[in-house]
Every structure is written in C-alpha cells, then in structure tokens.
N, C-alpha and C. Protein backbone atom coordinates (compact mmCIF):
# COMPACT_ATOMS: atom_id res chain seq x y z
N UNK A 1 0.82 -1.19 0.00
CA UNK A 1 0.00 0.00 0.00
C UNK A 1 0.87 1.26 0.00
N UNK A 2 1.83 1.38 0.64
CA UNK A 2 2.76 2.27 0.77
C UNK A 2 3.66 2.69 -0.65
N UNK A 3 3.74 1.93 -1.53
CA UNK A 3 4.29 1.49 -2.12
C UNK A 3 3.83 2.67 -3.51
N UNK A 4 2.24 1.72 -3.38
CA UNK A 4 1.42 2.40 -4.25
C UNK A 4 1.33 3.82 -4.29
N UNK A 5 0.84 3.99 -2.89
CA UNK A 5 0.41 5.79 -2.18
C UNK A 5 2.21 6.53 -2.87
N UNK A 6 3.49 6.18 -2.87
CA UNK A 6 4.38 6.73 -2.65
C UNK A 6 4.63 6.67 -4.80
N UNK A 7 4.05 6.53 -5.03
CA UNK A 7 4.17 6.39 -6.65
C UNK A 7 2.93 6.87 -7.69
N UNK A 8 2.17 7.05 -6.17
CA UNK A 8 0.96 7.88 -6.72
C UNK A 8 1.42 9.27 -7.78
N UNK A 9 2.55 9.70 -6.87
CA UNK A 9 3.31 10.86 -7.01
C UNK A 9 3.96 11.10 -8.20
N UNK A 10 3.48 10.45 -9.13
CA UNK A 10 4.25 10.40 -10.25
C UNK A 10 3.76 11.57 -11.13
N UNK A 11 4.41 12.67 -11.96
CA UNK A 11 4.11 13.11 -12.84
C UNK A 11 4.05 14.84 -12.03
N UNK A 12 4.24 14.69 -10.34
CA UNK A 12 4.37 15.67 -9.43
C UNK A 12 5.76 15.90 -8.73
N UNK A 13 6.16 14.48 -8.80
CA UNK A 13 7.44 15.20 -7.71
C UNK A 13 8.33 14.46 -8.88
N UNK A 14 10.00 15.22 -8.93
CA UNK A 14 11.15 14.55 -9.96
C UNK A 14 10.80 13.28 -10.13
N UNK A 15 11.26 12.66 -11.36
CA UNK A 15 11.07 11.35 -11.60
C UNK A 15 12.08 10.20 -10.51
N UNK A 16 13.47 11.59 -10.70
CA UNK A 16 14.59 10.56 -9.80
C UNK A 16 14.36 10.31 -8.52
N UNK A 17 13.93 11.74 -8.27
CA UNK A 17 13.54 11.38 -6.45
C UNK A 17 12.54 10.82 -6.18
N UNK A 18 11.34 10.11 -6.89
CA UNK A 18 10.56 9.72 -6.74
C UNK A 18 10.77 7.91 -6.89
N UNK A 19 11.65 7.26 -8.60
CA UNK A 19 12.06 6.51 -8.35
C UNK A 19 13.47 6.09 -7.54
N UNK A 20 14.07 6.87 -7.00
CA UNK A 20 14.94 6.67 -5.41
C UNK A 20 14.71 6.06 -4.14
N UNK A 21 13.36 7.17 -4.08
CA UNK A 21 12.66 6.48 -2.80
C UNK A 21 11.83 5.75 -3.20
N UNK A 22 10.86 5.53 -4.09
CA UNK A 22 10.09 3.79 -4.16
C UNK A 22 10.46 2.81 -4.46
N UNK A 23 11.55 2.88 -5.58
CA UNK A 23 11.96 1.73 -5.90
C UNK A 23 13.16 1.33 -5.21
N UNK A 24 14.14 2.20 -4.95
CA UNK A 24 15.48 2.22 -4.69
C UNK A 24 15.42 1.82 -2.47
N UNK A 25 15.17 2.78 -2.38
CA UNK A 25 15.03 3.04 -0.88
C UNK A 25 13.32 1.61 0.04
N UNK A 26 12.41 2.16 -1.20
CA UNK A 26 11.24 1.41 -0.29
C UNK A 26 10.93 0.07 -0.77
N UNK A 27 11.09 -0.23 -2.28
CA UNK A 27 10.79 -1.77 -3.16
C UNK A 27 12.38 -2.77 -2.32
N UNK A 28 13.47 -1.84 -2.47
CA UNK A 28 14.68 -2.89 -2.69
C UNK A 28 14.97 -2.95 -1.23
N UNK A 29 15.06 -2.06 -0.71
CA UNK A 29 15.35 -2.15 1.12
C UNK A 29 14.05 -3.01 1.62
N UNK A 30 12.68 -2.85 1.75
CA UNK A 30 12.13 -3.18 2.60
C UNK A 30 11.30 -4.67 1.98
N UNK A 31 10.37 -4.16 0.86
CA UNK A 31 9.39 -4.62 0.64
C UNK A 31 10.20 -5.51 -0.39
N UNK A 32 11.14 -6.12 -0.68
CA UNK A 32 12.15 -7.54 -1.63
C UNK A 32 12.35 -8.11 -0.55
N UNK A 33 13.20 -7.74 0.84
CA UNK A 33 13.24 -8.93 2.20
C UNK A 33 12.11 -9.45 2.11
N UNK A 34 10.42 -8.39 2.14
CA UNK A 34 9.75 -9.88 2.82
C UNK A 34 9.24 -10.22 1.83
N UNK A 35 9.44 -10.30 0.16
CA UNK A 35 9.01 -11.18 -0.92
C UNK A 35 9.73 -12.21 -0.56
N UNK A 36 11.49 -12.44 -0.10
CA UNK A 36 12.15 -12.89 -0.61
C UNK A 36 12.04 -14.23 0.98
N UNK A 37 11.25 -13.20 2.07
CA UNK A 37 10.78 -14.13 2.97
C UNK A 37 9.26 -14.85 2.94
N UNK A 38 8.70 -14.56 2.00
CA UNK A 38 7.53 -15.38 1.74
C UNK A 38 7.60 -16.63 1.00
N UNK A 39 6.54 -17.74 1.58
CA UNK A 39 7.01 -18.97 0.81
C UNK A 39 5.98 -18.94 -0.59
N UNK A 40 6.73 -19.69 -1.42
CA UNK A 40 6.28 -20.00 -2.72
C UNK A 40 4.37 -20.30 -2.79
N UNK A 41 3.67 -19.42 -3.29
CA UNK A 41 2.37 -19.66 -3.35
C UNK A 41 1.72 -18.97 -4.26
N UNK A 42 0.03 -19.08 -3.96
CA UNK A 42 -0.51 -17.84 -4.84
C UNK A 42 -0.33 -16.48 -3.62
N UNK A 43 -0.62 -16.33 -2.42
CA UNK A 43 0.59 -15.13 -1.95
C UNK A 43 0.82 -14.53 -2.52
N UNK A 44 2.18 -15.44 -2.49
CA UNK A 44 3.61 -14.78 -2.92
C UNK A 44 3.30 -14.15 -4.37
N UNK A 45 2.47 -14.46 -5.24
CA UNK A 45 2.29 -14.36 -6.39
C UNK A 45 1.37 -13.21 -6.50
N UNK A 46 0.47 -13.11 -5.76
CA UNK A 46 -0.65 -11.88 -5.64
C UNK A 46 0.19 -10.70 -4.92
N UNK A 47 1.08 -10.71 -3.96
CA UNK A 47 2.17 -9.63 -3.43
C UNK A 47 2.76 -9.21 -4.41
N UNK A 48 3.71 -10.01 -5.27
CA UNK A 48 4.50 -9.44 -6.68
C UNK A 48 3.61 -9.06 -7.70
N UNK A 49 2.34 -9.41 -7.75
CA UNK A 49 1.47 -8.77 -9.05
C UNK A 49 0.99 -7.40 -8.60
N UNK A 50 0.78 -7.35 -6.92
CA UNK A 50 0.74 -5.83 -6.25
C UNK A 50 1.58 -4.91 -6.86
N UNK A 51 3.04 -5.20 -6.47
CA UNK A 51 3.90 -4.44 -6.24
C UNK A 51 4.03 -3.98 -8.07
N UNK A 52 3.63 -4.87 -8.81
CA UNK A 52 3.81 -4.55 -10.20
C UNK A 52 2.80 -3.57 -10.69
N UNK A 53 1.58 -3.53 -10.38
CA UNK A 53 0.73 -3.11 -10.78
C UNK A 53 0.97 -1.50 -10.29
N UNK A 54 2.13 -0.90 -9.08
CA UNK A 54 1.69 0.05 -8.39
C UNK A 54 3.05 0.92 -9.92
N UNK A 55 3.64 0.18 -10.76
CA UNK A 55 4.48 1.19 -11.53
C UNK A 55 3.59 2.12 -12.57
N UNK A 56 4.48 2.78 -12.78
CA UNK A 56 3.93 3.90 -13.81
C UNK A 56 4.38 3.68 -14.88
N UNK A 57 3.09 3.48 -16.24
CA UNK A 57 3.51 2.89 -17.69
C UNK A 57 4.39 3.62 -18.14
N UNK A 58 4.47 4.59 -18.24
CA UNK A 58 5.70 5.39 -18.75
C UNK A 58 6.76 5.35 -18.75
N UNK A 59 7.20 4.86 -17.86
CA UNK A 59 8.33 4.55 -17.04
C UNK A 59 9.10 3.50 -18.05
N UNK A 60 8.54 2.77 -18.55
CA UNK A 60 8.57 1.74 -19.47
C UNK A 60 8.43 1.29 -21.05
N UNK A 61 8.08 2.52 -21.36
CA UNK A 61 8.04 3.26 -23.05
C UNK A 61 9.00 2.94 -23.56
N UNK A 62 10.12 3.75 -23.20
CA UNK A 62 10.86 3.97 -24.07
C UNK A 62 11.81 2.74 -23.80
N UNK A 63 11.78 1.38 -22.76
CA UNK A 63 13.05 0.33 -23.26
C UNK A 63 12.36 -0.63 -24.16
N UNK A 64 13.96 -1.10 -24.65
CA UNK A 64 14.03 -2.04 -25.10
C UNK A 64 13.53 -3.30 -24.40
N UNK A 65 12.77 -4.48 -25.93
CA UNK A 65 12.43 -5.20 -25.16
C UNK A 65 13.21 -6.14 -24.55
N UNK A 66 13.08 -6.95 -23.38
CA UNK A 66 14.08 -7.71 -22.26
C UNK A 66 14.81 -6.82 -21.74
N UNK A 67 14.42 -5.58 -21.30
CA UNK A 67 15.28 -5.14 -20.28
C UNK A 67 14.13 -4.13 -19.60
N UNK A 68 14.89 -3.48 -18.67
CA UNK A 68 14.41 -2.76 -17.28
C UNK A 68 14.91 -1.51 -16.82
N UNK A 69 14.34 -0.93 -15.52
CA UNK A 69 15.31 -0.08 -15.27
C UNK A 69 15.64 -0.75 -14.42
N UNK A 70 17.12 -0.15 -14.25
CA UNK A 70 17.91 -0.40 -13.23
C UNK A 70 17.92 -0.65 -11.73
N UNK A 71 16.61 0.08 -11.28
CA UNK A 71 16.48 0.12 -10.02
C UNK A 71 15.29 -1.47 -9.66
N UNK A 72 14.98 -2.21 -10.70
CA UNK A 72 14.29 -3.06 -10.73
C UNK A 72 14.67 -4.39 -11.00
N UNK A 73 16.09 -4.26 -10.87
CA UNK A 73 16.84 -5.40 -11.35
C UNK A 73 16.89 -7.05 -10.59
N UNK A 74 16.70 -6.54 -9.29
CA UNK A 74 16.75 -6.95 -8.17
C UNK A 74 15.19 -7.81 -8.05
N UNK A 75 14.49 -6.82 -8.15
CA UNK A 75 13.07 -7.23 -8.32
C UNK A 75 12.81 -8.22 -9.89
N UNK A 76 13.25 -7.79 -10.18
CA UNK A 76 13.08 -8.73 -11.76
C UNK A 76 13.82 -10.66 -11.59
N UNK A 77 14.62 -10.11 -11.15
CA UNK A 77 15.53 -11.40 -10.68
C UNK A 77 14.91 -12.24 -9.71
N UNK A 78 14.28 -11.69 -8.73
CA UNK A 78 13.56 -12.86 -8.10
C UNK A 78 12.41 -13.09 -8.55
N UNK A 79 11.53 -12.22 -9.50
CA UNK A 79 10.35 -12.96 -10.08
C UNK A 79 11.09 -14.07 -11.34
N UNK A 80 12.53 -14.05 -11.46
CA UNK A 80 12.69 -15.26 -12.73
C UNK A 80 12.95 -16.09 -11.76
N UNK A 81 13.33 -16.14 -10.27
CA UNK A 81 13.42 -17.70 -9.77
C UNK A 81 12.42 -18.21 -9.15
C-alpha cells in the first residue's frame, strides 16, 4: 500500500527522487526482504502482481524489449526464480 500511495506521485514530484525512494530506498530495502521471505504460493504471487501493478507505464516506453530499469533489477531477478 505504501508502495502504491508513494508512486501515486508520479508526474508531481522529480522522476529521480521519486524513483529513489520507491523503488530504490522502499521496493529494494524493505518490501524484496519480505518477498524474498515469503514462501512460494498464490501469496507470494498476488504480493508481486501488487507491487507490479503500483508502476507507472511510462516509465517503461521507451526500453528495449528484455530489459528494465535499473532500479528493478533486483526485483526482476527474483520474479525469474
């Protein structure tokens, strides 16, 4: 929820400081420990479709396909295991 509310912010506050603190500071510090402490389920699976759903399409325009940003790398990597 936090997650969401803090990305709401998109299109209002810098893009950097905005993906810093959600993705960088609040996805990779807090909220990847307890994906990475949840056991394998639908859960675990409805938590990561959360956390996906809270990005902003834009954000995502302009890559190439098979890749990411950077600050999602981490996150990308444990949805391939």
């Amino acid at each position: 929820q936090l997650l969401s509310n803090v990305l709401l912010w998109d299109g209002i506050v810098r893009e950097d400081a905005l993906r810093g603190l959600g993705l960088n500071k609040l996805l990779n510090r807090y909220l990847l420990l307890n994906l990475l402490n949840t056991p394998p389920g639908l859960d675990h699976i409805e938590k990561c479709s959360k956390v996906v759903a809270c990005f902003p399409e834009r954000w995502f325009q302009d890559l190439k396909s098979g890749s990411t940003l950077p600050e999602l790398l981490n996150f990308c990597q444990h949805l391939l295991q």
